[in-house]
Every structure is written in structure tokens, then in C-alpha cells.
Protein backbone atom coordinates (compact mmCIF):
# COMPACT_ATOMS: atom_id res chain seq x y z
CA UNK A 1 30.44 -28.89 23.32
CA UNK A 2 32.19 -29.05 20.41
CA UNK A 3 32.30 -26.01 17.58
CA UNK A 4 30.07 -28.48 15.67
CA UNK A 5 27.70 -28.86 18.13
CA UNK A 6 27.79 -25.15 18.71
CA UNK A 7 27.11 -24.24 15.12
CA UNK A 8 24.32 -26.84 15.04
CA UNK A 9 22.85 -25.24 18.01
CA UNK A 10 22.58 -21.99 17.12
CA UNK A 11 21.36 -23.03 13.39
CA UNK A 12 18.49 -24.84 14.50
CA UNK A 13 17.83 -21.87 17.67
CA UNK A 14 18.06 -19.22 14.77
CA UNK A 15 15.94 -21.61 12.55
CA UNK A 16 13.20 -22.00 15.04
CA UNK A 17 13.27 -18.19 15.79
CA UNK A 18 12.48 -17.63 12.17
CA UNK A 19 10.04 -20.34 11.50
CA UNK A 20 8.29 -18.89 14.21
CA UNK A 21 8.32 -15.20 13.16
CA UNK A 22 8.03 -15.84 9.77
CA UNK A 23 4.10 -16.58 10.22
CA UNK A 24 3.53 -14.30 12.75
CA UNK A 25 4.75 -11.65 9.88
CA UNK A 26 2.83 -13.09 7.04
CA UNK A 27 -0.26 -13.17 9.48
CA UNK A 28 0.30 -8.89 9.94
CA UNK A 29 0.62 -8.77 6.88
CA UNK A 30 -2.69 -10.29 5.74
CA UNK A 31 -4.08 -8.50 8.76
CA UNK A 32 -3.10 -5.19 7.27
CA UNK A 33 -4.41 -6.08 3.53
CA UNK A 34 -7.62 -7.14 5.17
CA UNK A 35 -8.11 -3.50 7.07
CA UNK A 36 -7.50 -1.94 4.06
CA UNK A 37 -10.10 -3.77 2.10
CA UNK A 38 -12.42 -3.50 4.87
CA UNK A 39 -11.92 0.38 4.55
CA UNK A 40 -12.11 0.75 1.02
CA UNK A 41 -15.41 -1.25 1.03
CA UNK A 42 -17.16 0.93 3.71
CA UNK A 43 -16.04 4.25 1.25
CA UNK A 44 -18.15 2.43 -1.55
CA UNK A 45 -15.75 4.32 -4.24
CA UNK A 46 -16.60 2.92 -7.72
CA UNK A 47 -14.97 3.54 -10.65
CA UNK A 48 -17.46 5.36 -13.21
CA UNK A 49 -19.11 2.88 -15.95
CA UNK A 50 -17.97 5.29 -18.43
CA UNK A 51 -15.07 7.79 -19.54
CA UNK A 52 -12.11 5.87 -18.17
CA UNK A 53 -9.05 6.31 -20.02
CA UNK A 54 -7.96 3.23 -21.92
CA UNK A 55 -5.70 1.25 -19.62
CA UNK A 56 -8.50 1.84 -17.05
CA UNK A 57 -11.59 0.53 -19.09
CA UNK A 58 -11.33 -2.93 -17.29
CA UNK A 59 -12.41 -1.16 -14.01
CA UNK A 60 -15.44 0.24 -14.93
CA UNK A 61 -17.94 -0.39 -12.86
CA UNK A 62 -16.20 -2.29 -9.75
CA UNK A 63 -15.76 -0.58 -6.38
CA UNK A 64 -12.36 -0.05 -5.10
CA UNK A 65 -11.04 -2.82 -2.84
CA UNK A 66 -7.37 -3.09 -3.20
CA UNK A 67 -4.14 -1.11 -2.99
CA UNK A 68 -3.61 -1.21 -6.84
CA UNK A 69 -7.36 -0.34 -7.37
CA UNK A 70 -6.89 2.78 -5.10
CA UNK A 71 -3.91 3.90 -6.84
CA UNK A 72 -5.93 3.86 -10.35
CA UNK A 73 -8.87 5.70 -8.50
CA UNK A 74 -6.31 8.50 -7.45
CA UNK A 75 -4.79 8.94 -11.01
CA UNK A 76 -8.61 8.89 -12.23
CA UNK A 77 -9.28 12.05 -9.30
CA UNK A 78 -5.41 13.42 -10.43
CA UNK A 79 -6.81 14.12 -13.92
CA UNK A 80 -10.66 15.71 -13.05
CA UNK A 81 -8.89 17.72 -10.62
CA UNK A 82 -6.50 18.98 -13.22
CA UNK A 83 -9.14 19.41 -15.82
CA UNK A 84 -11.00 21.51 -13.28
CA UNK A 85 -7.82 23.95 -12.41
CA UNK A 86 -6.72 23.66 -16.12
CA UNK A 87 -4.17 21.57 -14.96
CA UNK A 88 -2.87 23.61 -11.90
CA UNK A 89 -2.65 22.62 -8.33
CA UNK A 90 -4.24 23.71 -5.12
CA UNK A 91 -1.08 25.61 -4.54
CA UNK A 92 -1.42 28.12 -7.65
CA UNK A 93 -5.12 27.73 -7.33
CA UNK A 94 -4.48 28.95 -3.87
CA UNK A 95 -1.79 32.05 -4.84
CA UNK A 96 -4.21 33.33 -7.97
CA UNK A 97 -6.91 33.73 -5.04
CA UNK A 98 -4.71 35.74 -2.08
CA UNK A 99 -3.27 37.94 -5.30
CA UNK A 100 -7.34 38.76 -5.77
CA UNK A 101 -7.29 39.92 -2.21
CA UNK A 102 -9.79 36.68 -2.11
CA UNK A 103 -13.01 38.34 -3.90
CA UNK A 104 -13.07 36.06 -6.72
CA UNK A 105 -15.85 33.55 -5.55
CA UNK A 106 -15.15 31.47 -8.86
CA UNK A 107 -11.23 30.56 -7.86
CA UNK A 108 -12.45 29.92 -4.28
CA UNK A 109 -14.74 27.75 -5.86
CA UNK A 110 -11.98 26.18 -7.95
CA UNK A 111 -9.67 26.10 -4.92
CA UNK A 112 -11.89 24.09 -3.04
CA UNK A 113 -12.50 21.84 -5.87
CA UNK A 114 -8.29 21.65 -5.83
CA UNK A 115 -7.85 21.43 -2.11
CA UNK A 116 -10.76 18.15 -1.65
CA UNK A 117 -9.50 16.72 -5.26
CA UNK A 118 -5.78 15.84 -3.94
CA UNK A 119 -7.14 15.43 0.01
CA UNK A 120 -8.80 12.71 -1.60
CA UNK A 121 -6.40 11.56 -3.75
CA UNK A 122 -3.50 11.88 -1.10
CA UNK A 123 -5.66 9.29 0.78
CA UNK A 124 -6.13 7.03 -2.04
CA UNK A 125 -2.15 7.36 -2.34
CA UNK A 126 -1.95 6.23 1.33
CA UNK A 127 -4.08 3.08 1.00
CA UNK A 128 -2.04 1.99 -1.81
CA UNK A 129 1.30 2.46 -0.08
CA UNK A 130 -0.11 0.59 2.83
CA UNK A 131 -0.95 -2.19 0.45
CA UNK A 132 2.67 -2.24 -0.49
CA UNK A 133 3.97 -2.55 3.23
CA UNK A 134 1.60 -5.42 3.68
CA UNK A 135 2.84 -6.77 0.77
CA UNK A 136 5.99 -6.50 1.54
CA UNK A 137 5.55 -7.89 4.79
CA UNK A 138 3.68 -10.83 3.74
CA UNK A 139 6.97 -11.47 1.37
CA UNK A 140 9.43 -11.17 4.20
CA UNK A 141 7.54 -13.74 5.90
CA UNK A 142 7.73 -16.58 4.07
CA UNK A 143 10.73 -15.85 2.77
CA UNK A 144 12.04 -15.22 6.69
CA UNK A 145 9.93 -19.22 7.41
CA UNK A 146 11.85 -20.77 4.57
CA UNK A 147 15.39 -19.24 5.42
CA UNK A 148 14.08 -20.49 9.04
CA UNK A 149 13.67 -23.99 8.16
CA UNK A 150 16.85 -24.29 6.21
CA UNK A 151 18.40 -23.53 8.90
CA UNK A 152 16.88 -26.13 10.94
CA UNK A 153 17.39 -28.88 8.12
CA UNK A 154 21.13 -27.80 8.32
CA UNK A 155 21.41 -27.74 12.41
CA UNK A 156 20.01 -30.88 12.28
CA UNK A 157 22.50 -32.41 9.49
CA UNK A 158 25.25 -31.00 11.52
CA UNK A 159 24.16 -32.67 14.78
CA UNK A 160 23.39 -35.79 13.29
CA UNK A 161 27.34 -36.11 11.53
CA UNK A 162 28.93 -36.22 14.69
């Protein structure tokens, strides 16, 4: 075989390859998004009708079904909780109490109000990174199908010139 026929070989075997597992990527992906919406829908988390901030006002009333959505619902958590503590985290929250030997029922109060606040903010954060994998993901495959069938159309032009 000649080192066309070589080249052309492995162009189109590489091309295949990709055109194949380009999809299958792109399909994960989509897979992924689609477990994520499902979840967000069974936590029925709606944004309030009233006293979003400004760039949030748009949301007001919908329930939380996508990655970006989740990440506005955790900035929206991010700012009660820190209106609660007066802007401190569980961590200080959480100091202030073991300095009062723990006998101050208010900042155990307040530290629980912390500690559930960024729990449930930290998972909000999660769902929107996932959201960005799958996005990702879904991205690399089609860009991975259309570098795969370039490289088919140009295996085939270089077994067809010989």
C-alpha cells in the first residue's frame, strides 16, 4: 500500500471513529441536561413573585429547571443567607457560637439558618456546574462528528486521486 493509501486509510478509520463517538457524546450529554431538569422539577424550587433584585425580575414566578436558573436561585439563597448572618458565613456564625461556650440559642439559631442556607446553595452550585459539563459535552460532540466527517471527505479524496 502506498503512503497515500495509508494516509487515506487511517483518515477515513479516524473519521469513522469520530463520526461515531461524536453522537454517542452529544447523546450523554443531553442525557445529563435531561437528569438535571428532571431533578430540579421534582425540588419544585420557584423563584419568589416578588423582591428579586433587578437582573432577576424576569424569573419571578417560574420554577427552576436549568443549570443557569439554579445558579440565579443560589445567588438569590447567597444574599437571604447573608442578610440573616449580617453578611457572615456559617464559619464565623459557627466560631461566635463555640466562643459562647454554645449557650446562645439565638446564634445556634442563626448558625443553622447559615449551615442549611449554603448546603442548599452549594447544591444549587452543583446542578449548575453539571449543566456546564453537559454542555460542554454536547459541544465536543458535534464538534468531534464534524472534525469526523472531514476526515472522511478527505480519506476519501485521497483514495479516489490515485
Amino acid at each position: 500500500m502506498s503512503m497515500r493509501g495509508t494516509a487515506a486509510a487511517l483518515l477515513s478509520a479516524s473519521g469513522a471513529a469520530m463520526v461515531v463517538a461524536g453522537p454517542v457524546l452529544a447523546a450523554m450529554g443531553g442525557k445529563g441536561r435531561a437528569q438535571i431538569r428532571a431533578e430540579l422539577r421534582r425540588q419544585v424550587i420557584t423563584f419568589p413573585d416578588k423582591g428579586l433584585p433587578g437582573e432577576l425580575a424576569a424569573q419571578a414566578g417560574r420554577q427552576v429547571l436549568t443549570g443557569p436558573q439554579a445558579m440565579m436561585f443560589a445567588e438569590v439563597i447567597g444574599r437571604n443567607v447573608a442578610q440573616a448572618t449580617g453578611g457572615r458565613t456559617y464559619a464565623e456564625v459557627s466560631a461566635e457560637l463555640l466562643a459562647a461556650d454554645e449557650d446562645d440559642p439565638k446564634l445556634a439559631a442563626l448558625r443553622q439558618t447559615a449551615f442549611t442556607g449554603q448546603m442548599l446553595r452549594a447544591g444549587l452550585l452543583n446542578a449548575y456546574q453539571a449543566w456546564q459539563v453537559t454542555s460542554l459535552v454536547i459541544g465536543l460532540g458535534g464538534l468531534l462528528t464534524g472534525a469526523g466527517a472531514a476526515l472522511l471527505a478527505t480519506g476519501a479524496v485521497l483514495a479516489q486521486d490515485r
